[in-house]
Structure formats: structure tokens, C-alpha cells
PDB file of N, CA and C in Angstrom:
ATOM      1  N   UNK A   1      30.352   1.867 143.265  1.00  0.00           N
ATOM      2  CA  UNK A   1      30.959   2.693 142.238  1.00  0.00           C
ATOM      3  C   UNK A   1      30.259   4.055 142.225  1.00  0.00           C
ATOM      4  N   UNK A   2      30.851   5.123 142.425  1.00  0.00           N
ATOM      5  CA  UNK A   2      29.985   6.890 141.892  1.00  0.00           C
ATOM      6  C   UNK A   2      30.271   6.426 140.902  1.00  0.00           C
ATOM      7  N   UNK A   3      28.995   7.592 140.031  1.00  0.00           N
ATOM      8  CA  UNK A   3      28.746   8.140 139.445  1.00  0.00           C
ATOM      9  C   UNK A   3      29.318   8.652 138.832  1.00  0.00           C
ATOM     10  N   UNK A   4      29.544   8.298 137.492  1.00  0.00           N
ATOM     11  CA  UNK A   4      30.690   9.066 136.700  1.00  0.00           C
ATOM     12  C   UNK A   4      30.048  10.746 136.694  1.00  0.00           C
ATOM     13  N   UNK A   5      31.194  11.588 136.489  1.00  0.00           N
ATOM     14  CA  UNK A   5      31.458  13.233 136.244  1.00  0.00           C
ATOM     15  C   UNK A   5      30.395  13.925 135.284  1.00  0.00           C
ATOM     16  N   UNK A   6      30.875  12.623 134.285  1.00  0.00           N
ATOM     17  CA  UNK A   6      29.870  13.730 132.931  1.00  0.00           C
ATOM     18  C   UNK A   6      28.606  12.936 132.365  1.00  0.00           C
ATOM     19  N   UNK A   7      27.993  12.253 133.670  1.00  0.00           N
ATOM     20  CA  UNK A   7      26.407  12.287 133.913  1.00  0.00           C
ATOM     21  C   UNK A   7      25.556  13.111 133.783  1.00  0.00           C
ATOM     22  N   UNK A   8      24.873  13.356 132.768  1.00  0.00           N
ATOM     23  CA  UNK A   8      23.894  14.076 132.722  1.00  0.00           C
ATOM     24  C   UNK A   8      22.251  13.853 133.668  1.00  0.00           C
ATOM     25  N   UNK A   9      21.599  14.746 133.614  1.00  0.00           N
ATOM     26  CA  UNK A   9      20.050  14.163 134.441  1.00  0.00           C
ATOM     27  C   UNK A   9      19.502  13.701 133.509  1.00  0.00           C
ATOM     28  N   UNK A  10      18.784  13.147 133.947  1.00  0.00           N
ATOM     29  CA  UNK A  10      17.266  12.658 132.964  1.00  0.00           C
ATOM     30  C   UNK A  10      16.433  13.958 132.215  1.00  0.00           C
ATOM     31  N   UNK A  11      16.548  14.839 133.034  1.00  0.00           N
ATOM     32  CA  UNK A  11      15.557  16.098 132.283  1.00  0.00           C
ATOM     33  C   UNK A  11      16.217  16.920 131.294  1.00  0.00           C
ATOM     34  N   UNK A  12      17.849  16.931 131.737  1.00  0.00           N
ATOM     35  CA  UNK A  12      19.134  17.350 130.407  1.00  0.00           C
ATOM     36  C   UNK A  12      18.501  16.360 129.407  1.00  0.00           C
ATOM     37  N   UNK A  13      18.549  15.355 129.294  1.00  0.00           N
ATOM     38  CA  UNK A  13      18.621  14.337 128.038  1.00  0.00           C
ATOM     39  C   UNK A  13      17.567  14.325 127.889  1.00  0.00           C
ATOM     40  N   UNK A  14      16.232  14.347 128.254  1.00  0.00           N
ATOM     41  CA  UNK A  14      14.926  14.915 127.292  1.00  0.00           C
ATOM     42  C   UNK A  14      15.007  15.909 126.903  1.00  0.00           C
ATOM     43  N   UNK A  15      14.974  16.978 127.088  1.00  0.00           N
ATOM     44  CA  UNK A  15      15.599  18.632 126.507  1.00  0.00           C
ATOM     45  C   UNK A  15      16.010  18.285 125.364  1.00  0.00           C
ATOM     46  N   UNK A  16      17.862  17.408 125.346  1.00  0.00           N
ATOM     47  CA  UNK A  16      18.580  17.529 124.269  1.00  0.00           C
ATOM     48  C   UNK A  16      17.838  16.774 123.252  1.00  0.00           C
ATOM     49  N   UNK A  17      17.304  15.743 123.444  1.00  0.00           N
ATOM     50  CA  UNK A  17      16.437  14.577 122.736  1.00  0.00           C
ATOM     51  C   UNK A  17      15.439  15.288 121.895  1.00  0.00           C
ATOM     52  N   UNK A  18      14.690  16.101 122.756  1.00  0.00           N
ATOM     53  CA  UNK A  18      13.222  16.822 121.961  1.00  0.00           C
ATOM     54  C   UNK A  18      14.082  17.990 121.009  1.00  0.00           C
ATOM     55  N   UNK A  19      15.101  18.614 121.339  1.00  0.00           N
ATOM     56  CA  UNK A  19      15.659  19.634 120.467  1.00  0.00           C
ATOM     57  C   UNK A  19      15.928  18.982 119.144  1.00  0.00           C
ATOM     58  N   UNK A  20      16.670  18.022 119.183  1.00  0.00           N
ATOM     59  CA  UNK A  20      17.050  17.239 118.224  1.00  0.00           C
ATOM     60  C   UNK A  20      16.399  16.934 117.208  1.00  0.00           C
ATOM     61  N   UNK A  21      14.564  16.424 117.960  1.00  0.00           N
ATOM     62  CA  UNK A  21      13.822  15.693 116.993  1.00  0.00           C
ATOM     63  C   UNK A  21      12.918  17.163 116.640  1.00  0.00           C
ATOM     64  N   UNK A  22      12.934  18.390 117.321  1.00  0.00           N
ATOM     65  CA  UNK A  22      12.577  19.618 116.844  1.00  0.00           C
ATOM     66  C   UNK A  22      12.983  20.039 115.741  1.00  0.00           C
ATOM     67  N   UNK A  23      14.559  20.380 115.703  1.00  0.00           N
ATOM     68  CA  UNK A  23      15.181  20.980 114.646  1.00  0.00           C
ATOM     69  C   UNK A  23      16.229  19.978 113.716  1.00  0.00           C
ATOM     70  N   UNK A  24      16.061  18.672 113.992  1.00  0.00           N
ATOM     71  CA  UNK A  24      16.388  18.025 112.888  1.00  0.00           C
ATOM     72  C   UNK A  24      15.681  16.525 112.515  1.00  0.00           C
ATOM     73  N   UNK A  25      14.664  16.157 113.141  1.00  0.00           N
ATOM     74  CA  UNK A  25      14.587  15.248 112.634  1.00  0.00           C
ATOM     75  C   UNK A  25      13.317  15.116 111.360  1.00  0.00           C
ATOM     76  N   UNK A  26      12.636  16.298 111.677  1.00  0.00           N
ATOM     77  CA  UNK A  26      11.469  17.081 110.871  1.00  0.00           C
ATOM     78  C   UNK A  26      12.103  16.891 109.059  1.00  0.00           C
ATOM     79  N   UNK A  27      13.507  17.485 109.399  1.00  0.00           N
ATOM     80  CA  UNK A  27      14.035  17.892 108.151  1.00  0.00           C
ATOM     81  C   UNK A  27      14.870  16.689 106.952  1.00  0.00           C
ATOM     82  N   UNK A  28      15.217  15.595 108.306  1.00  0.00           N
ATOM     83  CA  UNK A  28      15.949  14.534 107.502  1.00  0.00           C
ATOM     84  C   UNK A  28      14.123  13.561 107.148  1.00  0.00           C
ATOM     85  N   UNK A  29      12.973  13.817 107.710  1.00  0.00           N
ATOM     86  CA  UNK A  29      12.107  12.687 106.806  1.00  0.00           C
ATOM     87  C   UNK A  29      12.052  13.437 105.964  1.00  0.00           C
ATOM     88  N   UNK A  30      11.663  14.969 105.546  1.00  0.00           N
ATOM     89  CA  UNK A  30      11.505  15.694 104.435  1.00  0.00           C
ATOM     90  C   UNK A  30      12.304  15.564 103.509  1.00  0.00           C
ATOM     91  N   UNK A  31      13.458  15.261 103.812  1.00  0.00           N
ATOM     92  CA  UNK A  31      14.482  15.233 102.651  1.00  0.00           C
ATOM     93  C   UNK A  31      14.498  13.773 102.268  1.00  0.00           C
ATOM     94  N   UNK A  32      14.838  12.655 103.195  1.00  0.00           N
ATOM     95  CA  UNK A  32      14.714  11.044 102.685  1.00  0.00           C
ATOM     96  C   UNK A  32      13.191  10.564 102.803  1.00  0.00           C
ATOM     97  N   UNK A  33      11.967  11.654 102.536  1.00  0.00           N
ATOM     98  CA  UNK A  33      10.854  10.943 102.340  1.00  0.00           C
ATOM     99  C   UNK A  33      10.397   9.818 103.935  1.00  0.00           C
ATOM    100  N   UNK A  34      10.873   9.365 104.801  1.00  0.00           N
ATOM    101  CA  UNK A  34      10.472   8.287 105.353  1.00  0.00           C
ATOM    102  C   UNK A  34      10.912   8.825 106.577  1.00  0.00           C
ATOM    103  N   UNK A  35      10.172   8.414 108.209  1.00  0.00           N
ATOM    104  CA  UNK A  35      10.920   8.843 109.525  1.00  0.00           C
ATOM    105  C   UNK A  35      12.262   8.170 109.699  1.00  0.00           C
ATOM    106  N   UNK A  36      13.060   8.661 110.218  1.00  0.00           N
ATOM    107  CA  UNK A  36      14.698   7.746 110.700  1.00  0.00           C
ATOM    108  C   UNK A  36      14.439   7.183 111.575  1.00  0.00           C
ATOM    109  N   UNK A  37      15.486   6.182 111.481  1.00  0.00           N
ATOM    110  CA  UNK A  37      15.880   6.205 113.010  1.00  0.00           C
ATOM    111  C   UNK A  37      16.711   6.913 113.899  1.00  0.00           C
ATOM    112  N   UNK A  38      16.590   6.614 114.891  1.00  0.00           N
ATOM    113  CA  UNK A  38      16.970   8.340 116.131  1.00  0.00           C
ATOM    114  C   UNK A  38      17.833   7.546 117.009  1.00  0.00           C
ATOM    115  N   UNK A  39      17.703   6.747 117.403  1.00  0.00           N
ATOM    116  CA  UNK A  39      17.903   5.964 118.609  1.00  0.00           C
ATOM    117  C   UNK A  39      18.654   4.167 118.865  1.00  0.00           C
ATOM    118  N   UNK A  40      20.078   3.957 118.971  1.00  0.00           N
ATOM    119  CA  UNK A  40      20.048   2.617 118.831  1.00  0.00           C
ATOM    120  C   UNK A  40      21.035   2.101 119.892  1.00  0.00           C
ATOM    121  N   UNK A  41      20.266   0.589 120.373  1.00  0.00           N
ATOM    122  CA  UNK A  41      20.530   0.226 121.580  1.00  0.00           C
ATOM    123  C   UNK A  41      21.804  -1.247 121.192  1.00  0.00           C
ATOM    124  N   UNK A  42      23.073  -1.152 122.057  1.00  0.00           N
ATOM    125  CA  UNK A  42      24.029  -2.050 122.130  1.00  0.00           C
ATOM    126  C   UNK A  42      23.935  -2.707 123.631  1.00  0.00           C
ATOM    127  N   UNK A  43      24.552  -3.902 122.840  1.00  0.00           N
ATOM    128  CA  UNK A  43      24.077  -5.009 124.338  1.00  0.00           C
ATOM    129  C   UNK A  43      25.515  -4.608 125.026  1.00  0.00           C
ATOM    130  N   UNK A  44      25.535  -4.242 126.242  1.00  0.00           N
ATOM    131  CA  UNK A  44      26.333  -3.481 127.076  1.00  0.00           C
ATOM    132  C   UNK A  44      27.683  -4.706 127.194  1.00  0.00           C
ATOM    133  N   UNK A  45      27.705  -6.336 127.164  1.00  0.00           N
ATOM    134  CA  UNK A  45      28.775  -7.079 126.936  1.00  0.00           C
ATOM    135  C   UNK A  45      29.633  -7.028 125.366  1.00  0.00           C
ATOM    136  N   UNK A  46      29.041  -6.820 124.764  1.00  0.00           N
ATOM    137  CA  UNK A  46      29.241  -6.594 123.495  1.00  0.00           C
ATOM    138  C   UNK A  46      30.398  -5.108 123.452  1.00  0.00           C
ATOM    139  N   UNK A  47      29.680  -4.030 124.043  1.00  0.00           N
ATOM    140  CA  UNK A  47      30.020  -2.704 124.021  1.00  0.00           C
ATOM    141  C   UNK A  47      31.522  -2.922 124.913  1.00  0.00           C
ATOM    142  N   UNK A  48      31.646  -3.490 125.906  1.00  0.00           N
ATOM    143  CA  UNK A  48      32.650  -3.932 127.056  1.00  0.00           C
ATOM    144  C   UNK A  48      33.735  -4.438 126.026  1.00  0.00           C
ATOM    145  N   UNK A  49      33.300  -5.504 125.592  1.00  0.00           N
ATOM    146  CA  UNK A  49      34.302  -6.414 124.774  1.00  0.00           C
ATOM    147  C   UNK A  49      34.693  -5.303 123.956  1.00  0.00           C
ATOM    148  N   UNK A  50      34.501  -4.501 122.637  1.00  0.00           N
ATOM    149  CA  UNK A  50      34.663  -3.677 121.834  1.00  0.00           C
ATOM    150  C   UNK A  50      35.581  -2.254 122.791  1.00  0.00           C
ATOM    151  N   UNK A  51      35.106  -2.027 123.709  1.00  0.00           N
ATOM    152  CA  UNK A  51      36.491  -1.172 124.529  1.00  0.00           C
ATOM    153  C   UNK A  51      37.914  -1.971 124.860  1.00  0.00           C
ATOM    154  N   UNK A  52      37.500  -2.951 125.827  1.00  0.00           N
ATOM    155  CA  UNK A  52      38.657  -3.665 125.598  1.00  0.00           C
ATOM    156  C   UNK A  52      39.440  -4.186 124.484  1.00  0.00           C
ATOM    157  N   UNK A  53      38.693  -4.295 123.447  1.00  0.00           N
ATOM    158  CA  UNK A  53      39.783  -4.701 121.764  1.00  0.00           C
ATOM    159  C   UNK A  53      39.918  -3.214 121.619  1.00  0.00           C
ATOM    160  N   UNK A  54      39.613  -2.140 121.855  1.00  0.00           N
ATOM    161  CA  UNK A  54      40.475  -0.662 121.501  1.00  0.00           C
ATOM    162  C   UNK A  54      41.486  -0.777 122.390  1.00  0.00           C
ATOM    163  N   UNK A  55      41.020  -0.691 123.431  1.00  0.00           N
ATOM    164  CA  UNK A  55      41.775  -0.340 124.861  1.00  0.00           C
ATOM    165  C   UNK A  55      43.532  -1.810 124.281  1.00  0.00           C
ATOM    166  N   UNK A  56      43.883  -2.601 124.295  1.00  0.00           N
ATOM    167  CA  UNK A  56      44.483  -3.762 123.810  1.00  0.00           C
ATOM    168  C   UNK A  56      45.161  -3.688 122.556  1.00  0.00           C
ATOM    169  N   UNK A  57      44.390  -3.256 121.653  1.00  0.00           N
ATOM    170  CA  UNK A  57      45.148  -2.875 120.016  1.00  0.00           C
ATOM    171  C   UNK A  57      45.881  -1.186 119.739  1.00  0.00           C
ATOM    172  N   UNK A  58      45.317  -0.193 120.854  1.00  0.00           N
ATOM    173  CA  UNK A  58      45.811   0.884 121.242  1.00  0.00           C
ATOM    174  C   UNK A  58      47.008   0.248 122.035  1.00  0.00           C
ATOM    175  N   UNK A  59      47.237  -0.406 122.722  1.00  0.00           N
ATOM    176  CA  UNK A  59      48.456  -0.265 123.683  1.00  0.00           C
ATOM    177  C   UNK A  59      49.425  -0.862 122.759  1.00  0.00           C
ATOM    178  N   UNK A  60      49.022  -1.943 121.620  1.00  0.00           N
ATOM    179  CA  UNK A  60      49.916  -2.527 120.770  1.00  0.00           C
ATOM    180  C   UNK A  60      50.679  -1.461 120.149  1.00  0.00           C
ATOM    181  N   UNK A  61      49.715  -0.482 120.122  1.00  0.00           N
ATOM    182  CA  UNK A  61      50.275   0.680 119.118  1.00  0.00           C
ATOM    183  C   UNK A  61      51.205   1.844 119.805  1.00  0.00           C
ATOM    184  N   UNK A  62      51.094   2.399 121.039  1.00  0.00           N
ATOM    185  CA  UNK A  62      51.526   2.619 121.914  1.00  0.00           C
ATOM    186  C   UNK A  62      50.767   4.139 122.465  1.00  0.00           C
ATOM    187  N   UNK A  63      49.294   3.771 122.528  1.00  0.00           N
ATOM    188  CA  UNK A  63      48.552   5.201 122.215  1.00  0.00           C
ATOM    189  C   UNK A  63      48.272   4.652 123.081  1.00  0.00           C
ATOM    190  N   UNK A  64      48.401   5.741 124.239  1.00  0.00           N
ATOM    191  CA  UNK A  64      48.296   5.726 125.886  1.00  0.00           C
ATOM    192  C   UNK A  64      46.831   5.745 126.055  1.00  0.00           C
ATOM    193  N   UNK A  65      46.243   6.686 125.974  1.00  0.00           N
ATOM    194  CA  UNK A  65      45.338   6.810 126.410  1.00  0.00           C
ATOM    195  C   UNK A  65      43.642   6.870 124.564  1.00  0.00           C
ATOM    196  N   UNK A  66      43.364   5.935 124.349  1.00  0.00           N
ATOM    197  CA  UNK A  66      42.105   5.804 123.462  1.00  0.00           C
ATOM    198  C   UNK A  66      41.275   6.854 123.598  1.00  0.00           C
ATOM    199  N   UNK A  67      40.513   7.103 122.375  1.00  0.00           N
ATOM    200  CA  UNK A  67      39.271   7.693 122.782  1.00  0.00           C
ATOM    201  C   UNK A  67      38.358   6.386 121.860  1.00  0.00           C
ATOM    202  N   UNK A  68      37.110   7.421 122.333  1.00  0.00           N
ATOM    203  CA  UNK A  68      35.835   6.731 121.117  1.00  0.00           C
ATOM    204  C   UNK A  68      35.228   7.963 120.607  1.00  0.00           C
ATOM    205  N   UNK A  69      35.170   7.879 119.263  1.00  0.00           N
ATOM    206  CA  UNK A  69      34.344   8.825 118.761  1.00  0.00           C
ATOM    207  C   UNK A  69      33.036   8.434 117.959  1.00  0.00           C
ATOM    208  N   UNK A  70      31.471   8.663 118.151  1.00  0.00           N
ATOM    209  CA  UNK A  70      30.366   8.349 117.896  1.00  0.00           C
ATOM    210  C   UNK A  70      30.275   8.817 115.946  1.00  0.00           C
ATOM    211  N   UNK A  71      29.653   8.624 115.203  1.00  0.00           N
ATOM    212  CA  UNK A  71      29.938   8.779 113.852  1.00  0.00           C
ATOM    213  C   UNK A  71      28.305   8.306 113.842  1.00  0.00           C
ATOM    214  N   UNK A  72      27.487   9.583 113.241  1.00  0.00           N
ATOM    215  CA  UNK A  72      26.378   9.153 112.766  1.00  0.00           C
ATOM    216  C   UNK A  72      26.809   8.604 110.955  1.00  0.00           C
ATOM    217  N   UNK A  73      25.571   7.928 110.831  1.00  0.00           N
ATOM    218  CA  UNK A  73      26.038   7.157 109.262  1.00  0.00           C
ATOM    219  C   UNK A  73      24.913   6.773 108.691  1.00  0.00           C
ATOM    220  N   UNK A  74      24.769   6.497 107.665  1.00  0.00           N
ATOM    221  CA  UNK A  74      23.306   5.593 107.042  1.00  0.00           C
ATOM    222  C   UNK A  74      23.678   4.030 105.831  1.00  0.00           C
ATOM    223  N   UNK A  75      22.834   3.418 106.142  1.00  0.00           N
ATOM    224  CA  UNK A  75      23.113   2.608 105.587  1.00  0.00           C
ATOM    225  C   UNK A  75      22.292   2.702 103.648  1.00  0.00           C
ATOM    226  N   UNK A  76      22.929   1.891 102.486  1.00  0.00           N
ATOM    227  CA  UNK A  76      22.300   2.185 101.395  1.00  0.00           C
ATOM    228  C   UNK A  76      22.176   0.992 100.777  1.00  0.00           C
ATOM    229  N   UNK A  77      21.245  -0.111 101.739  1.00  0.00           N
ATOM    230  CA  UNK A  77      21.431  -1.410 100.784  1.00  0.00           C
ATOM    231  C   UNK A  77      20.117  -2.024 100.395  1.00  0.00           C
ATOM    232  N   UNK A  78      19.844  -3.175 100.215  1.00  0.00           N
ATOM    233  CA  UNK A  78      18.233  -3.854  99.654  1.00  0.00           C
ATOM    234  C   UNK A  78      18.122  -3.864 101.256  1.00  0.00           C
ATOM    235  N   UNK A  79      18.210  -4.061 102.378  1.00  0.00           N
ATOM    236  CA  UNK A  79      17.731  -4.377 103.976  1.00  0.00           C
ATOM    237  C   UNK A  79      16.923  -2.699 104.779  1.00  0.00           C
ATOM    238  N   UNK A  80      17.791  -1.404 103.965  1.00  0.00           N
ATOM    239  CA  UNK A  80      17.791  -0.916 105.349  1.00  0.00           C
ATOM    240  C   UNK A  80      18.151   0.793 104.135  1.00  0.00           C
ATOM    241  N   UNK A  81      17.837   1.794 104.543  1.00  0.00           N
ATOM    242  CA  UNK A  81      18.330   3.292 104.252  1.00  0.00           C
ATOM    243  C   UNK A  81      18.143   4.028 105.172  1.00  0.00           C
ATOM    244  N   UNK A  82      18.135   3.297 106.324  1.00  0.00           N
ATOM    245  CA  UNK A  82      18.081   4.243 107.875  1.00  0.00           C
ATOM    246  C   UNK A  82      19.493   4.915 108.345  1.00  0.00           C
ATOM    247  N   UNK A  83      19.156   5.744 109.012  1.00  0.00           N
ATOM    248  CA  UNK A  83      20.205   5.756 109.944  1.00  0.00           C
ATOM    249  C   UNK A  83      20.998   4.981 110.791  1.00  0.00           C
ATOM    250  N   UNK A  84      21.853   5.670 111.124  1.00  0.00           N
ATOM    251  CA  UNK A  84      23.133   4.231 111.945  1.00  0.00           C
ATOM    252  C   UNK A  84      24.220   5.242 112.800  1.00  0.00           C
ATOM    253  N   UNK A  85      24.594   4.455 113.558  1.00  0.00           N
ATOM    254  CA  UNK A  85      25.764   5.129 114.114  1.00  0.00           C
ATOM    255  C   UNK A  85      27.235   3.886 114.077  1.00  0.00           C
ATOM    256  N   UNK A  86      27.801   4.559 114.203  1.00  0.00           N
ATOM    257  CA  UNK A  86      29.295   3.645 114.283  1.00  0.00           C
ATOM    258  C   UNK A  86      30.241   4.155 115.451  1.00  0.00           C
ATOM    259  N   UNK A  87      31.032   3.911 116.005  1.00  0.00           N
ATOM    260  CA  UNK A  87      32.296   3.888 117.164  1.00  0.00           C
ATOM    261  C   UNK A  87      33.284   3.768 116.613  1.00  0.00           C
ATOM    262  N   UNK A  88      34.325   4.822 116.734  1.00  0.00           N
ATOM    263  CA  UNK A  88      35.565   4.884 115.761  1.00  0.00           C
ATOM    264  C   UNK A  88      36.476   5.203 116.714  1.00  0.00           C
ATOM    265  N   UNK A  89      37.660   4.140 117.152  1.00  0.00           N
ATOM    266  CA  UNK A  89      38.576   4.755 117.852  1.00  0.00           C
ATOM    267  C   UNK A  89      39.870   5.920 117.871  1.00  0.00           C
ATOM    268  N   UNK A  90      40.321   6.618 118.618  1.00  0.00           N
ATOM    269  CA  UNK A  90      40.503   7.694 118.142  1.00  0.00           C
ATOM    270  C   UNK A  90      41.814   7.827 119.065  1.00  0.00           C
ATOM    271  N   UNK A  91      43.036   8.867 118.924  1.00  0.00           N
ATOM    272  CA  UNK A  91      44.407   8.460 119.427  1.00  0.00           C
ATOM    273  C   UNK A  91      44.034   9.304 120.913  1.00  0.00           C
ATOM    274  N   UNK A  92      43.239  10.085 121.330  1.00  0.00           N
ATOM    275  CA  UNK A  92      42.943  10.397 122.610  1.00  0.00           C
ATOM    276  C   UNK A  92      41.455  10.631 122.560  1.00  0.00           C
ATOM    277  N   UNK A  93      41.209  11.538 123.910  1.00  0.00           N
ATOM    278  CA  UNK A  93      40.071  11.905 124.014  1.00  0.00           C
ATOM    279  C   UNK A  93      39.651  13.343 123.636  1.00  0.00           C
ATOM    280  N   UNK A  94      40.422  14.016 123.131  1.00  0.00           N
ATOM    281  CA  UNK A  94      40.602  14.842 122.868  1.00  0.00           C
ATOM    282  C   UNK A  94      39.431  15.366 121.970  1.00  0.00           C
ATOM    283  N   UNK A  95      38.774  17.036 121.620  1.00  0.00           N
ATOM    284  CA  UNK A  95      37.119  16.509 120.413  1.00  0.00           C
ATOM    285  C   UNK A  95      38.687  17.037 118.966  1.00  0.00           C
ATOM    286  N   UNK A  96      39.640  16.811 118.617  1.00  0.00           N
ATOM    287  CA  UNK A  96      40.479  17.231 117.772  1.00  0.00           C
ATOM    288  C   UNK A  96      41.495  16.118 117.333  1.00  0.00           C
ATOM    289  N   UNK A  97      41.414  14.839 118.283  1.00  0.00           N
ATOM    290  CA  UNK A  97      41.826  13.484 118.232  1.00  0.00           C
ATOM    291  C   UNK A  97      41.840  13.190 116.631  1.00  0.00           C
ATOM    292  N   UNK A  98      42.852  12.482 116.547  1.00  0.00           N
ATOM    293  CA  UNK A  98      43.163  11.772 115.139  1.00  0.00           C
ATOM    294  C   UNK A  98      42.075  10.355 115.483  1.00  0.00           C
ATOM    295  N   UNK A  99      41.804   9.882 114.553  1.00  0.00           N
ATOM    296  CA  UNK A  99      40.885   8.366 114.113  1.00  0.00           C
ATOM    297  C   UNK A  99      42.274   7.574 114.295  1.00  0.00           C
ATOM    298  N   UNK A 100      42.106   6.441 114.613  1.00  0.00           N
ATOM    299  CA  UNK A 100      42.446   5.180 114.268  1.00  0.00           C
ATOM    300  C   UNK A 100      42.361   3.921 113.353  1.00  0.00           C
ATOM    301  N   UNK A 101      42.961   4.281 112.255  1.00  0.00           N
ATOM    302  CA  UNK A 101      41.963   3.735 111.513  1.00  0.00           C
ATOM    303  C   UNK A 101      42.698   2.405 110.837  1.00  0.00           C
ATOM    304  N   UNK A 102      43.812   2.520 111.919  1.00  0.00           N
ATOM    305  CA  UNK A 102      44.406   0.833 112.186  1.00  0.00           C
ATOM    306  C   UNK A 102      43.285  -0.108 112.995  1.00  0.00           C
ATOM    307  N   UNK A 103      42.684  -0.024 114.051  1.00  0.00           N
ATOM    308  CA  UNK A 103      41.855  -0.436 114.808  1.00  0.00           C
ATOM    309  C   UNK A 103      39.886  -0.401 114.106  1.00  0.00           C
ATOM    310  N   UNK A 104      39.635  -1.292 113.815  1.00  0.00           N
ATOM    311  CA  UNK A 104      37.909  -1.556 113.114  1.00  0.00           C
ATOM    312  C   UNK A 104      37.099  -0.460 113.981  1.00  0.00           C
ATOM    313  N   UNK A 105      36.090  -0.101 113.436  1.00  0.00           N
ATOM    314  CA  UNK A 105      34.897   0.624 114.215  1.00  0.00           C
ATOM    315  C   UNK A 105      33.920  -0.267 114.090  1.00  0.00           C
ATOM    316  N   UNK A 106      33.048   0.259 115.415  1.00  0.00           N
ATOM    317  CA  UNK A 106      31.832  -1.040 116.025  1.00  0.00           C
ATOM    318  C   UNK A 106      30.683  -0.366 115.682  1.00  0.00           C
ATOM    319  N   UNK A 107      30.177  -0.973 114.826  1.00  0.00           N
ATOM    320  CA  UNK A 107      28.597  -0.814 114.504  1.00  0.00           C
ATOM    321  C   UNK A 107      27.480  -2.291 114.941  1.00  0.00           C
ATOM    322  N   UNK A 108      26.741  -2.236 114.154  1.00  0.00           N
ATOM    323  CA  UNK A 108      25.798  -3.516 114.938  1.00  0.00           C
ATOM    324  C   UNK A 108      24.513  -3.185 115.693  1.00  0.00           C
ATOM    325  N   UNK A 109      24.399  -2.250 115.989  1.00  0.00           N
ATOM    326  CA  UNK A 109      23.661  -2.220 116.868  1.00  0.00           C
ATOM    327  C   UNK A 109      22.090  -2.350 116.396  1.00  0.00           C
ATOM    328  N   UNK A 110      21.328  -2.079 117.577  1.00  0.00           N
ATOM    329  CA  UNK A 110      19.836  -2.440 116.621  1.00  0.00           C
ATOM    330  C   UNK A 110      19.304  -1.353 117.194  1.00  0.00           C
ATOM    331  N   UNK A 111      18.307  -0.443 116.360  1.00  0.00           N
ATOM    332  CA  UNK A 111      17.634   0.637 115.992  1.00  0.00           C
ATOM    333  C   UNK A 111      15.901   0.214 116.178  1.00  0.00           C
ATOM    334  N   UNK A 112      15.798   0.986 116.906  1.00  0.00           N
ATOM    335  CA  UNK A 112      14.362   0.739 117.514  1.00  0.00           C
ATOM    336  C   UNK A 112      13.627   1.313 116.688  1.00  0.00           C
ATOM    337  N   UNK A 113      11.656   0.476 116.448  1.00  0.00           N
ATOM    338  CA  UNK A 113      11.497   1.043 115.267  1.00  0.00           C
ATOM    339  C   UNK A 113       9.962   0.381 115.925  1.00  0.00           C
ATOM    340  N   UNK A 114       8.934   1.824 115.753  1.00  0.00           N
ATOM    341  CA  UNK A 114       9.333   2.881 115.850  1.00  0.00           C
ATOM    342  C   UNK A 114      10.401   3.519 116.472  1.00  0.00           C
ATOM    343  N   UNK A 115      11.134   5.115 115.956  1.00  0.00           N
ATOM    344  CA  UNK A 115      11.774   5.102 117.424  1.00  0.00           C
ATOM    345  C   UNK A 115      11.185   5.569 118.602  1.00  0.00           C
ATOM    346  N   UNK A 116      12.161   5.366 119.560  1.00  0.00           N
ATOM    347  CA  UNK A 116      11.537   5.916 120.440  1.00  0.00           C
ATOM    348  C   UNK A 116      11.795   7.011 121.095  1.00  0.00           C
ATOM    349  N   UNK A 117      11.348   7.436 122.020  1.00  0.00           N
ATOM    350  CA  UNK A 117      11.285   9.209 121.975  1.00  0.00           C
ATOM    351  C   UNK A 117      12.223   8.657 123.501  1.00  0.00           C
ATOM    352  N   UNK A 118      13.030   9.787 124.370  1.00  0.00           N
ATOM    353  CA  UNK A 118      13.760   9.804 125.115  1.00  0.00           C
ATOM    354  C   UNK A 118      12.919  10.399 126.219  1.00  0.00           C
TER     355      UNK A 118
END
């Protein structure tokens, strides 16, 4: 299999990683008091299965082509006031794509802690 197109290097994604925790992550412990989390890892069968139920409930619908759109989020309960991300399917790939919001979004994932740096 190549290499997908919009592969980044390893030295792009430390760059973007350290910018991130430069100019924002300084500012979200200052404001919620406590470090976030930055970083969270999905078990790649899990992630598979969850395209294919878009990819499947999109065609029910007759939306040719899916997107996924990433959704940072936080949680506010007795367990957890960290950060989170969620997966929201979306009617293309388009960055102007409508949500789907017939089709569930996939959260779950687990948040490394400390985090860890990229």
C-alpha cells in the first residue's frame, strides 16, 4: 500500500504539536486550574469498525461520499473535566460539510495521562 497524500513527516507533527502546547495549552491550565489532556489514543479496530458504520448508514442515506470531522470537547462529570475529542460524521469532505447528525459520533477513546508530548 503507498502512502497516503496528506502524510505529514514526523518533524511537521512535532512543530505543530510544540506550537500547540506553546500557545495554547499554557492558557487552558491557567484558565481550568489543572494540565489537560492533549493527546488520545483509539484502538485502530474499533476506529475501522466506526468508519464502516458511517461509511454503511451514509449510503442508507444516500450521501455519496462521508466525511469525518474531529470535535475537540470536555467532559463535566464526578470521573473526569478533561479534555476529549469526538468524530462527527459529516455529508462530505468538504472543511464547510454539513454534520450528520442522523448518524452517532465516536468518542471513547483513552487520554494519556500524563500527556504525552509528540
Amino acid at each position: 500500500m503507498a502512502k497516503p497524500a496528506k502524510c505529514i513527516t514526523v518533524t511537521e507533527a512535532k512543530k505543530l504539536q510544540k506550537r500547540w502546547s506553546d500557545t495554547r495549552a499554557k492558557d487552558i491550565e491557567s484558565a481550568e486550574g489543572f494540565k489537560d489532556a492533549c493527546e488520545f489514543t483509539f484502538n485502530i479496530d474499533e476506529l475501522q469498525e466506526y468508519i464502516d458504520y458511517v461509511k454503511e448508514e451514509a449510503e442508507k442515506q444516500q450521501i455519496k461520499k462521508p466525511g469525518l470531522r474531529l470535535f475537540f470537547a470536555a467532559y463535566n462529570d464526578s470521573k473526569s473535566k478533561k479534555a476529549t475529542i469526538f468524530l462527527c460524521p459529516t455529508e462530505s469532505d468538504s472543511k464547510n460539510a454539513d454534520n450528520i447528525y442522523t448518524i452517532d459520533p465516536f468518542n471513547r477513546s483513552n487520554g494519556g495521562w500524563p500527556p504525552k508530548s509528540y
